[in-house]
N, C-alpha and C. Protein backbone atom coordinates (compact mmCIF):
# COMPACT_ATOMS: atom_id res chain seq x y z
N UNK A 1 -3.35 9.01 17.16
CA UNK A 1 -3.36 9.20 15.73
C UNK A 1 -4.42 8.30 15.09
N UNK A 2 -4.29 7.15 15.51
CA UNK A 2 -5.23 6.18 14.78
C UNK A 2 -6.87 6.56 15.29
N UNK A 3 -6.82 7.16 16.81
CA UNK A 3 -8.52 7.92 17.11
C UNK A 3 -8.60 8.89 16.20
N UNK A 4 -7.35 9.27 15.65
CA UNK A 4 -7.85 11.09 15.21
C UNK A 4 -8.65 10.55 13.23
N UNK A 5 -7.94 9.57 12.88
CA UNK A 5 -8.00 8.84 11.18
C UNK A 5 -9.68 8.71 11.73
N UNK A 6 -9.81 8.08 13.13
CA UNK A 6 -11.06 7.40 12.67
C UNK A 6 -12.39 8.19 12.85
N UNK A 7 -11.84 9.52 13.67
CA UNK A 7 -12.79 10.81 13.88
C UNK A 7 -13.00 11.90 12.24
N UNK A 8 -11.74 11.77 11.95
CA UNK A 8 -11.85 11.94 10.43
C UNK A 8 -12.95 11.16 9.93
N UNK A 9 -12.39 9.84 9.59
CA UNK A 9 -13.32 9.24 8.85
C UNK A 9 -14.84 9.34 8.89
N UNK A 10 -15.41 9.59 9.62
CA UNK A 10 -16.50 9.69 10.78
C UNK A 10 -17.40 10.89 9.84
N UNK A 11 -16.63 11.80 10.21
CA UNK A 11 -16.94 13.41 9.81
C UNK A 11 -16.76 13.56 8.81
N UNK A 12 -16.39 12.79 7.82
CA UNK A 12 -15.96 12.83 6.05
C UNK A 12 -17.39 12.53 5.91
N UNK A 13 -17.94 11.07 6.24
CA UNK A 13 -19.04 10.57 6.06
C UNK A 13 -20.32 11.07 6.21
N UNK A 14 -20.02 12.23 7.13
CA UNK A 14 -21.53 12.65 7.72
C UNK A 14 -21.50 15.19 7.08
N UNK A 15 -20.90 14.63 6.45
CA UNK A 15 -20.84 16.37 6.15
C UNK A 15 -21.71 16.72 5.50
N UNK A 16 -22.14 17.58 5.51
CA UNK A 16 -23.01 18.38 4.36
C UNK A 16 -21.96 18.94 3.25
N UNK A 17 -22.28 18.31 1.57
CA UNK A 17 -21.73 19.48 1.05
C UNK A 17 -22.35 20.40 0.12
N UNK A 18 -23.22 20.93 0.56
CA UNK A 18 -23.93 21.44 -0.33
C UNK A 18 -23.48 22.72 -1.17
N UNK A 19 -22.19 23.23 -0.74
CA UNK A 19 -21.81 24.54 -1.04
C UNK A 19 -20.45 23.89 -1.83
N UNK A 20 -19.53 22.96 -1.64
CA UNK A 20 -18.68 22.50 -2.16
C UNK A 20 -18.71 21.18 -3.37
N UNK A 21 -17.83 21.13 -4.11
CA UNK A 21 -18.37 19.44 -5.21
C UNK A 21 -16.92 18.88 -4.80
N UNK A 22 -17.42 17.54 -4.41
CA UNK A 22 -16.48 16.75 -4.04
C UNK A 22 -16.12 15.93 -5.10
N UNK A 23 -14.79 15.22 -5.06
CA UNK A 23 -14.81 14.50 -6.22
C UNK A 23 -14.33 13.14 -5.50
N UNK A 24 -14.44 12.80 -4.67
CA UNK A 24 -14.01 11.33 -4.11
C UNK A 24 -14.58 10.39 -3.30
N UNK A 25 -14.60 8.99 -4.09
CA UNK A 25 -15.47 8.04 -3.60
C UNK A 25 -15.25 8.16 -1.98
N UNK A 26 -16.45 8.05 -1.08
CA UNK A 26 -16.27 7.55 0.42
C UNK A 26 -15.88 6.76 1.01
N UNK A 27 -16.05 5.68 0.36
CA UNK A 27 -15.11 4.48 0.91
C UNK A 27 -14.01 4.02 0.59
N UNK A 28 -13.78 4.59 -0.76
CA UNK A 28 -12.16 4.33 -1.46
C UNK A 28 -11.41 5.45 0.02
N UNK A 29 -12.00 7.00 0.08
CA UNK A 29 -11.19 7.70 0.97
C UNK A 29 -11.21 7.19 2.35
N UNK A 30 -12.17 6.28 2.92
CA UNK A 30 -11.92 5.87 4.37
C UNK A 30 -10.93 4.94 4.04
N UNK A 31 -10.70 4.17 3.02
CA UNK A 31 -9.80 2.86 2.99
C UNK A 31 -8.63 3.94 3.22
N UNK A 32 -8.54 4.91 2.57
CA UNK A 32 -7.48 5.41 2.20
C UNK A 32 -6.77 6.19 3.98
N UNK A 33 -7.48 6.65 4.39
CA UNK A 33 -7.13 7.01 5.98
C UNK A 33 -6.67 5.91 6.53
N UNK A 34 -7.52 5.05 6.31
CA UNK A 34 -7.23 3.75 7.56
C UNK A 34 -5.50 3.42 6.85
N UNK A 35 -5.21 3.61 5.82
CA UNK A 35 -3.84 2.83 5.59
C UNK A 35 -2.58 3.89 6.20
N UNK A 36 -3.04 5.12 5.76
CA UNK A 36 -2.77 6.82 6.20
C UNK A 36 -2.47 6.23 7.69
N UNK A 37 -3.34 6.14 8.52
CA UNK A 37 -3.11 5.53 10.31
C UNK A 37 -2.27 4.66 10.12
N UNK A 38 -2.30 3.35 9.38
CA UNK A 38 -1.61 2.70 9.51
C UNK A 38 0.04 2.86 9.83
N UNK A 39 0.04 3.76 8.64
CA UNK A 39 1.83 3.96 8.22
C UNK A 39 1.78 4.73 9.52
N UNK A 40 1.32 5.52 9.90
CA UNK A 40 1.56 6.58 11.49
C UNK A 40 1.52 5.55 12.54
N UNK A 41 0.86 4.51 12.45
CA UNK A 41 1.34 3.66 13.74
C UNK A 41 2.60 3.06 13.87
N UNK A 42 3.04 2.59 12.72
CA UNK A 42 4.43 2.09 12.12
C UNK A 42 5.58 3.02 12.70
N UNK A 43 5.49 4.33 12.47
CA UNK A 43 6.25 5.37 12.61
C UNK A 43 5.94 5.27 14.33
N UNK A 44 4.93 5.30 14.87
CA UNK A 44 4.92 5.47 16.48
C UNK A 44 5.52 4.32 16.83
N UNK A 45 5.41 2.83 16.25
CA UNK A 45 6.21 1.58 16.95
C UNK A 45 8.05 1.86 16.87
N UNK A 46 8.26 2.42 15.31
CA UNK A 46 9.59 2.87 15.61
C UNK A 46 10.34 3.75 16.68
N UNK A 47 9.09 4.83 17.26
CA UNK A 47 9.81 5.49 18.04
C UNK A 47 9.72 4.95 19.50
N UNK A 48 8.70 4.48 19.48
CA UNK A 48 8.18 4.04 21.24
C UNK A 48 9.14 2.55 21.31
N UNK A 49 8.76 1.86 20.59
CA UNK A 49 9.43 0.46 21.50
C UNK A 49 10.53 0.53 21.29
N UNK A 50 11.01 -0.33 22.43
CA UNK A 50 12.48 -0.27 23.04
C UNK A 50 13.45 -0.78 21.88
N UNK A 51 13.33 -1.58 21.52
CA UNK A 51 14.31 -2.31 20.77
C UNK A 51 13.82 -2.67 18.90
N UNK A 52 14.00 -1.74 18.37
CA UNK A 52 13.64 -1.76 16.90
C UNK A 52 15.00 -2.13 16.30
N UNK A 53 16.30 -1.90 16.99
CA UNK A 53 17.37 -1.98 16.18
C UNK A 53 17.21 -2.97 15.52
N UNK A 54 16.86 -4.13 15.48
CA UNK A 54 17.22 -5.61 14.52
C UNK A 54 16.04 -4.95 13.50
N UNK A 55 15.45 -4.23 13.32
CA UNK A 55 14.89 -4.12 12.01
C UNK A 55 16.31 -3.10 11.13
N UNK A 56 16.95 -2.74 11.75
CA UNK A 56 18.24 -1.53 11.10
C UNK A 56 19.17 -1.92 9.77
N UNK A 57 19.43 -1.43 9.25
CA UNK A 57 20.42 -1.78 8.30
C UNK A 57 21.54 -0.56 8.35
N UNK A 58 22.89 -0.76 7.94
CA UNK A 58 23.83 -0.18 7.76
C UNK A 58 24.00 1.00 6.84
N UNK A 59 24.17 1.99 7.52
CA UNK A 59 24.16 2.72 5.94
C UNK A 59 25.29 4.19 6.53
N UNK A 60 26.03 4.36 5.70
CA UNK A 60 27.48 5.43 6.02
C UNK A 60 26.29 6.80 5.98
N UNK A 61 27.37 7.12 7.25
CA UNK A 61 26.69 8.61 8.41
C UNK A 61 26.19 9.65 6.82
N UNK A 62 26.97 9.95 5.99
CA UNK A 62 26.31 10.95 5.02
C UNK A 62 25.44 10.55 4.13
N UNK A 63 24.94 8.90 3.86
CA UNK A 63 23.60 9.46 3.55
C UNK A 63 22.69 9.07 4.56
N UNK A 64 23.04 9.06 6.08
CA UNK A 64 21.88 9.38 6.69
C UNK A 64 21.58 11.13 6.93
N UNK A 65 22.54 11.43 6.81
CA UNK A 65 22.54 12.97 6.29
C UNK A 65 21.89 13.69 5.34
N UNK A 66 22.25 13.01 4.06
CA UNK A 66 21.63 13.51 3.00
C UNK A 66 19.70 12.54 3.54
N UNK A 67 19.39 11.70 4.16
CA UNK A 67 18.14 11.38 4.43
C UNK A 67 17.26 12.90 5.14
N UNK A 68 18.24 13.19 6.21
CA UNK A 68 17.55 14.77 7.04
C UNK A 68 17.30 16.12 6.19
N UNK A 69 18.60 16.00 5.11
CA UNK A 69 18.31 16.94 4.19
C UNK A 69 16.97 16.78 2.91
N UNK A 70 16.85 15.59 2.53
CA UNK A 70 15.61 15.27 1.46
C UNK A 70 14.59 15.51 3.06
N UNK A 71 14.31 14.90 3.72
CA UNK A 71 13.50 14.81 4.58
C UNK A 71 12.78 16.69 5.04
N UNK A 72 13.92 17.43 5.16
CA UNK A 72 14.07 18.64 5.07
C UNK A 72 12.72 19.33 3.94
N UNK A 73 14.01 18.75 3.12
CA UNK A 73 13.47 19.73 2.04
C UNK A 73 11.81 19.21 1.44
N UNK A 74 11.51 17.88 1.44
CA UNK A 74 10.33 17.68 1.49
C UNK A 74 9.45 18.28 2.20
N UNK A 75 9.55 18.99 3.41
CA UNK A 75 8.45 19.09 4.82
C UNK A 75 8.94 20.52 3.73
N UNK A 76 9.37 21.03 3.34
CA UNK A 76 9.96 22.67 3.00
C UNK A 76 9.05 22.97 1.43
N UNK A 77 9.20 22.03 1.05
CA UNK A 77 8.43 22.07 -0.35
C UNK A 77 6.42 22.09 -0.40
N UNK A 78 6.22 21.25 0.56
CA UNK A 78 5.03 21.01 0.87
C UNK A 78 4.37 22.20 1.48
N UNK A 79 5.14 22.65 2.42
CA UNK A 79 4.89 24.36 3.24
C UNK A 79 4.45 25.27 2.14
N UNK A 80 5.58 25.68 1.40
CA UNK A 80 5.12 26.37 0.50
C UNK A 80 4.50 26.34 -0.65
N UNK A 81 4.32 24.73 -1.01
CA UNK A 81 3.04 24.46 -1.51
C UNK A 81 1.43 24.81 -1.10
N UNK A 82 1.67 24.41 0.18
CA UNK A 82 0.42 24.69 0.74
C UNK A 82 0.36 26.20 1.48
N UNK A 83 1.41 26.76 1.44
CA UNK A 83 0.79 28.85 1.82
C UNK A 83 0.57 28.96 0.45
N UNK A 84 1.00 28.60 -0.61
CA UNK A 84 0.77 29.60 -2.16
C UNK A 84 -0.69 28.89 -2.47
N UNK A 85 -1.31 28.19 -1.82
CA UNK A 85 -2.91 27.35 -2.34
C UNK A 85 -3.27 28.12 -0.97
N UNK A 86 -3.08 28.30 -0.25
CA UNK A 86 -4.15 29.40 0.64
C UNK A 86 -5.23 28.87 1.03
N UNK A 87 -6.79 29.03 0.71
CA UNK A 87 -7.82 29.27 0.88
C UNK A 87 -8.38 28.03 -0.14
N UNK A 88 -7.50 27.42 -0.97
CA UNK A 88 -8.04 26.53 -1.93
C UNK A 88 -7.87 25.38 -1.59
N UNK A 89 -6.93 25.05 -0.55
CA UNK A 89 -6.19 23.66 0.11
C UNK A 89 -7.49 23.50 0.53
N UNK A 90 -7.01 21.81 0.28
CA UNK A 90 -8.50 20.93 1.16
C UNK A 90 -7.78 19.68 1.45
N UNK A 91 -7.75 19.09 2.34
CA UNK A 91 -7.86 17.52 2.50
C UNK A 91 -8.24 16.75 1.30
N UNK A 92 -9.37 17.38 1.05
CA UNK A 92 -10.62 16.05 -0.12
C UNK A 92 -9.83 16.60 -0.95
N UNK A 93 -10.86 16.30 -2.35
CA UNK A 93 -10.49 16.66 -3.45
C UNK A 93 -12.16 17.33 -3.58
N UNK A 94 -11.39 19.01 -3.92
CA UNK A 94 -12.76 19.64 -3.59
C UNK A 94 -12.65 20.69 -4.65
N UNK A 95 -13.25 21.22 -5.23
CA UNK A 95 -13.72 22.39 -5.57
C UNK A 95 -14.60 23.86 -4.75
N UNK A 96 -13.53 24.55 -4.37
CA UNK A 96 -14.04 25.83 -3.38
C UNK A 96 -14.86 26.85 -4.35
N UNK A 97 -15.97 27.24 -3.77
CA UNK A 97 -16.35 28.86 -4.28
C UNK A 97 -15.50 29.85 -4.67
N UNK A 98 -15.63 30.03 -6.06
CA UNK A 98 -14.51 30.81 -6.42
C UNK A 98 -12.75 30.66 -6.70
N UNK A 99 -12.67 28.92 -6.81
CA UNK A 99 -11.97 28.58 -7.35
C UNK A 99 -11.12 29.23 -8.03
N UNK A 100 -9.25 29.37 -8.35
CA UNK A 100 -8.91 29.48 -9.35
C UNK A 100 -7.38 28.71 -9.56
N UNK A 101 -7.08 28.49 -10.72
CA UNK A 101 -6.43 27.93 -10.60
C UNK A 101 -4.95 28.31 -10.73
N UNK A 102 -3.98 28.06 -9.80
CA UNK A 102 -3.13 28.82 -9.03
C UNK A 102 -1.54 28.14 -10.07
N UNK A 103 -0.96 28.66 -10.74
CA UNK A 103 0.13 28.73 -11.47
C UNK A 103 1.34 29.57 -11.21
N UNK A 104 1.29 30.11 -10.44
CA UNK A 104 2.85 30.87 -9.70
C UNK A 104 3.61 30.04 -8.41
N UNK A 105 4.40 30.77 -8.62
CA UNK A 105 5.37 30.45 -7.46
C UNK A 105 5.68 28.67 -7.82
N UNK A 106 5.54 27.90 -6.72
CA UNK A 106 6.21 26.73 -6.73
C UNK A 106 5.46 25.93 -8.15
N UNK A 107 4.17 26.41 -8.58
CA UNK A 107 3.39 25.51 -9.04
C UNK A 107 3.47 25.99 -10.30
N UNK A 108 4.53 27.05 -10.62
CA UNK A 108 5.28 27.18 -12.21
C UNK A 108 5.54 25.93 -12.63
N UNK A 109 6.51 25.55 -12.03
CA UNK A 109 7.44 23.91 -11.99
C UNK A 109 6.50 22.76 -12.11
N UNK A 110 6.08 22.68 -11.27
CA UNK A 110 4.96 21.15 -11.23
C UNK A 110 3.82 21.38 -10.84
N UNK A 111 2.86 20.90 -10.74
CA UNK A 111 1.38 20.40 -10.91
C UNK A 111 1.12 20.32 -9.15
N UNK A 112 1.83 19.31 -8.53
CA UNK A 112 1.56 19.05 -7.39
C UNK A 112 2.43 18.74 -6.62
N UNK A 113 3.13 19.81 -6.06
CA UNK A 113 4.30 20.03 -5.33
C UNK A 113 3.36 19.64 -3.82
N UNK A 114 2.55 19.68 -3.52
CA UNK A 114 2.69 18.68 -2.16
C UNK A 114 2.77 17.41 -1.94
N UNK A 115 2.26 16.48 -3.06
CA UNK A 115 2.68 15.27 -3.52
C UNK A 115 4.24 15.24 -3.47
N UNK A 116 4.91 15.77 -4.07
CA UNK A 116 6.09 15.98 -4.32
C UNK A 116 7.24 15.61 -3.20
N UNK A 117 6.66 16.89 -2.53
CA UNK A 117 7.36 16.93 -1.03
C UNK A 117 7.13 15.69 0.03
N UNK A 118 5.59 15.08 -0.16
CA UNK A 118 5.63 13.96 0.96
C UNK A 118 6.22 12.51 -0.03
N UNK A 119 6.97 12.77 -1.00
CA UNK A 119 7.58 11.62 -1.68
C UNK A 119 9.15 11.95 -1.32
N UNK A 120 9.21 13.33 -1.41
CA UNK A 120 10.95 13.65 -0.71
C UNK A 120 10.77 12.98 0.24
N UNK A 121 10.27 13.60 0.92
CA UNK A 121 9.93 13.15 2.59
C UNK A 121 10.37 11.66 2.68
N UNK A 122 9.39 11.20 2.07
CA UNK A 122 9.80 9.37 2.21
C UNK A 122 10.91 9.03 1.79
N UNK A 123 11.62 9.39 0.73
CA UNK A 123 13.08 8.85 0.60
C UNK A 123 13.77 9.53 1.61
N UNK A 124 14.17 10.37 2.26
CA UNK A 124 14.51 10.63 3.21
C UNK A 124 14.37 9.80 4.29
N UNK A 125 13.26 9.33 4.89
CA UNK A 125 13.09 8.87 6.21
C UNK A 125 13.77 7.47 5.82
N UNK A 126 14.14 6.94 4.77
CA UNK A 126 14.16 5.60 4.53
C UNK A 126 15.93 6.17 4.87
N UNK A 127 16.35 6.52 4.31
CA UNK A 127 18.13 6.94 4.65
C UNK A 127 18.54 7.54 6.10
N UNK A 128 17.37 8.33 6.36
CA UNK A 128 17.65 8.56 8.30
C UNK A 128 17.61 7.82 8.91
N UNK A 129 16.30 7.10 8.74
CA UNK A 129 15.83 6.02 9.67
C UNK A 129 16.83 4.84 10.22
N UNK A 130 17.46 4.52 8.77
CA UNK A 130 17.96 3.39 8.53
C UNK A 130 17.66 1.80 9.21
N UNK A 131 16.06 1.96 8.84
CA UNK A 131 15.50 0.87 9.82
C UNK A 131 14.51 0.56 8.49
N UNK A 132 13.71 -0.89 8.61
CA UNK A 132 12.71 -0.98 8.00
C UNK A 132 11.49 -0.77 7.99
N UNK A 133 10.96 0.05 9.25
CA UNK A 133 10.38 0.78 9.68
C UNK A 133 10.31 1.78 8.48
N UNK A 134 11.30 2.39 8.91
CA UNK A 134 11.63 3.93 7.97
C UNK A 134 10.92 3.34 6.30
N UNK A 135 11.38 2.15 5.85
CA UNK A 135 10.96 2.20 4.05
C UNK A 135 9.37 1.76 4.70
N UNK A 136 8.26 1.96 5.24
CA UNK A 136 7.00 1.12 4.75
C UNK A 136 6.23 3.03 4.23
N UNK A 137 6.80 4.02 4.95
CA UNK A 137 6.21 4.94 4.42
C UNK A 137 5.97 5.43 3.04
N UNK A 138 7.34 5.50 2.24
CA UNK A 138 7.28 5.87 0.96
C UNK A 138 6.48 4.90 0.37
N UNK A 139 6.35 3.70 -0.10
CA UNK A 139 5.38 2.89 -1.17
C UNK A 139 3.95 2.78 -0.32
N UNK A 140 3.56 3.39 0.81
CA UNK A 140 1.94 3.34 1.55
C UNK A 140 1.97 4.80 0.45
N UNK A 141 2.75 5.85 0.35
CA UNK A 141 2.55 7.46 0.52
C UNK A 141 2.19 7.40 -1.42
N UNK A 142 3.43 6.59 -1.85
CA UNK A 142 3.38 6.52 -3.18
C UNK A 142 1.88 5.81 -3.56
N UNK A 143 1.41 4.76 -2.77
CA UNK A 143 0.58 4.20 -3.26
C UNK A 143 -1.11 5.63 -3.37
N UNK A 144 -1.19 6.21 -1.95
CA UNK A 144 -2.35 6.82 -1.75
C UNK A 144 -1.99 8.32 -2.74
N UNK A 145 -0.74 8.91 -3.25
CA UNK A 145 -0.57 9.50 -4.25
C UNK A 145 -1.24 9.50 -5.63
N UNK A 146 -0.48 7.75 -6.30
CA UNK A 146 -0.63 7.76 -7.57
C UNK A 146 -2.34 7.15 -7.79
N UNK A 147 -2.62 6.80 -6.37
CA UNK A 147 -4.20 6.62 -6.33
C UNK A 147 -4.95 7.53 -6.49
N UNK A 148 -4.35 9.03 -6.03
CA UNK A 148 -5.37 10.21 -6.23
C UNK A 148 -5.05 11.04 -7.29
N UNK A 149 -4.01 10.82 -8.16
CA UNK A 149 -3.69 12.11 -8.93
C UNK A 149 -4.30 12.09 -10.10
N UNK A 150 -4.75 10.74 -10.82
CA UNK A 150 -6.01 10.95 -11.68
C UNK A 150 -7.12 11.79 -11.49
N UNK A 151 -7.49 11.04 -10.08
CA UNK A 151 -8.92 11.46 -9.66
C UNK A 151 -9.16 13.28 -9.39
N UNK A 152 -7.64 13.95 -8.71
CA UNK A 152 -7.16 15.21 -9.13
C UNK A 152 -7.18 15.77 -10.74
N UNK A 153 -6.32 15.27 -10.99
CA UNK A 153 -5.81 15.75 -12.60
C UNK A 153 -7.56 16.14 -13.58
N UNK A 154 -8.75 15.01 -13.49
CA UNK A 154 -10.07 14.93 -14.00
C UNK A 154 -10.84 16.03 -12.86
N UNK A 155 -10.67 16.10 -11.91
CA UNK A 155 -10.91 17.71 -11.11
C UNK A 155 -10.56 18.78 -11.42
N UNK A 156 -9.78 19.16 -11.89
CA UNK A 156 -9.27 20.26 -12.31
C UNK A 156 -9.40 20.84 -13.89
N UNK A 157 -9.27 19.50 -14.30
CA UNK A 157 -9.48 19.65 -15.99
C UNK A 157 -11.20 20.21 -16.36
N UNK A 158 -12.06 19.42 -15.46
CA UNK A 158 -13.32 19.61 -15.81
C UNK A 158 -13.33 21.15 -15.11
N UNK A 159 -13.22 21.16 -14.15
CA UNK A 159 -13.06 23.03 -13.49
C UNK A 159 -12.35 24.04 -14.43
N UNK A 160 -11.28 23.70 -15.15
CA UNK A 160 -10.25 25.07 -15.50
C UNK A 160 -10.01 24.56 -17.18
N UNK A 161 -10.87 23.58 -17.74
CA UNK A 161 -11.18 23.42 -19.06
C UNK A 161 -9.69 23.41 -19.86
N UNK A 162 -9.86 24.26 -21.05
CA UNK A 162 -8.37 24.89 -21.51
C UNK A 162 -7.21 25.48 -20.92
N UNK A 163 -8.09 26.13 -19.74
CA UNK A 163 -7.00 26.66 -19.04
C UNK A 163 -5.78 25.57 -18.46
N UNK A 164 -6.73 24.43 -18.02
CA UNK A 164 -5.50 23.65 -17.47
C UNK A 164 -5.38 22.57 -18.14
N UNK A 165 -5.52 22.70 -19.46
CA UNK A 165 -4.75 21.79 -20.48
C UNK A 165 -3.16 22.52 -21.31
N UNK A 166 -3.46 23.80 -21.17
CA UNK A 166 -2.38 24.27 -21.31
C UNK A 166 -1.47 24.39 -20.28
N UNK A 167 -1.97 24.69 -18.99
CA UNK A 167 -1.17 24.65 -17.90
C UNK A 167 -0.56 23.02 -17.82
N UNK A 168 -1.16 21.96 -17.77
CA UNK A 168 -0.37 20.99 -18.34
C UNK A 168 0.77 20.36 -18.82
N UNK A 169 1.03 21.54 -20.20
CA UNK A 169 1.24 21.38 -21.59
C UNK A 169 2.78 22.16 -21.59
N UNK A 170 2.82 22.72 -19.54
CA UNK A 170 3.61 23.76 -19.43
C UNK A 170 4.41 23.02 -18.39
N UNK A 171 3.76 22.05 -17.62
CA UNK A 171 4.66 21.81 -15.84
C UNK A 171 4.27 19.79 -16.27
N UNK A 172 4.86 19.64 -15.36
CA UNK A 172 4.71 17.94 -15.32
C UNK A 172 4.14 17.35 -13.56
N UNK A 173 3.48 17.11 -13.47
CA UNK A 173 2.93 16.19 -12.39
C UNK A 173 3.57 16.51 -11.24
N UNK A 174 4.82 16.09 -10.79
CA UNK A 174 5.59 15.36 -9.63
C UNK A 174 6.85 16.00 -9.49
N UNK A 175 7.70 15.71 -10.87
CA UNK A 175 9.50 16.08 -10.88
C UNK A 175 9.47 16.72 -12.24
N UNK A 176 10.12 18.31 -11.82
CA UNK A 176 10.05 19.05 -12.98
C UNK A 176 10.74 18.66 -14.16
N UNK A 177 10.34 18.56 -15.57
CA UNK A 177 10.98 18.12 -16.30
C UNK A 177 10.78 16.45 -16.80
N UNK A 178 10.19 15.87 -15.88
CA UNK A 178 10.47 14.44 -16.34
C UNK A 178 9.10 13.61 -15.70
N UNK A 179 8.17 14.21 -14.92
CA UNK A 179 6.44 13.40 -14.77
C UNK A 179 6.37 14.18 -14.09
């Protein structure tokens, strides 16, 4: 995982984009992988070494339950975030040929339901896990989130003008109803 961040990183740096407009600094996004690896190594020390229990804390069998179910439904939200963006999904923060900007289905509700889902995700793993392992994901995930959703939100606005000031004006960010 940590070869694959740094083969990424690699190939971020050296692309041509002459057909696409990117909107994100290069080295803010390599910082941003390398922390991305990080939390995935964290997650590989929890599973590989022998003895993580003394990082564990106590927590009653149903909400490590309800952890598999958020955990669930995060990986479930993100899916169909990302089939209803199709052809528009990118890693970066990109603007495709022929752009448009996509308001049905999950993205009635919110703005950025794959954000969304890898923040379920993290409260979840923190209640499955029940290790301290399990909490370093959500505040790395939250952090490389609320780091990009400006830099998103000023992508889109300059692309879809009025259009996505009203679209806006209609869904909230993250959690329907309330950001």
């Amino acid at each position: 995982m940590i070869l694959q961040t740094g083969i990424r990183s690699w190939k971020i740096s050296h692309q041509n984009t002459a057909d696409i407009r990117r909107y994100i600094d290069r080295e803010k996004q390599a910082f941003m992988m390398r922390l991305s690896g990080g939390t995935m190594l964290l997650a590989y020390m929890y599973v590989f070494l022998p003895d993580t229990g003394h990082f564990g804390f106590n927590l009653p069998m149903i909400l490590r339950w309800a952890g598999a179910v958020l955990m669930l439904t995060g990986n479930l939200i993100f899916l169909v975030a990302r089939l209803e963006m199709g052809r528009f999904w990118s890693a970066e923060l990109t603007i495709q040929p022929d752009h448009r900007l996509i308001e049905t289905g999950i993205f009635r509700f919110i703005r950025h339901p794959m954000y969304s889902g890898f923040l379920i995700f993290g409260l979840g793993l923190i209640f499955l896990s029940a290790n301290l392992f399990g909490c370093f994901y959500l505040p790395v995930v939250a952090v490389l989130i609320f780091n990009r959703l400006p830099q998103e939100e000023q992508m889109m606005q300059e692309q879809f003008g009025e259009a996505y000031t009203q679209y806006k004006s209609r869904t909230h960010a993250l959690i329907p109803g309330i950001f």
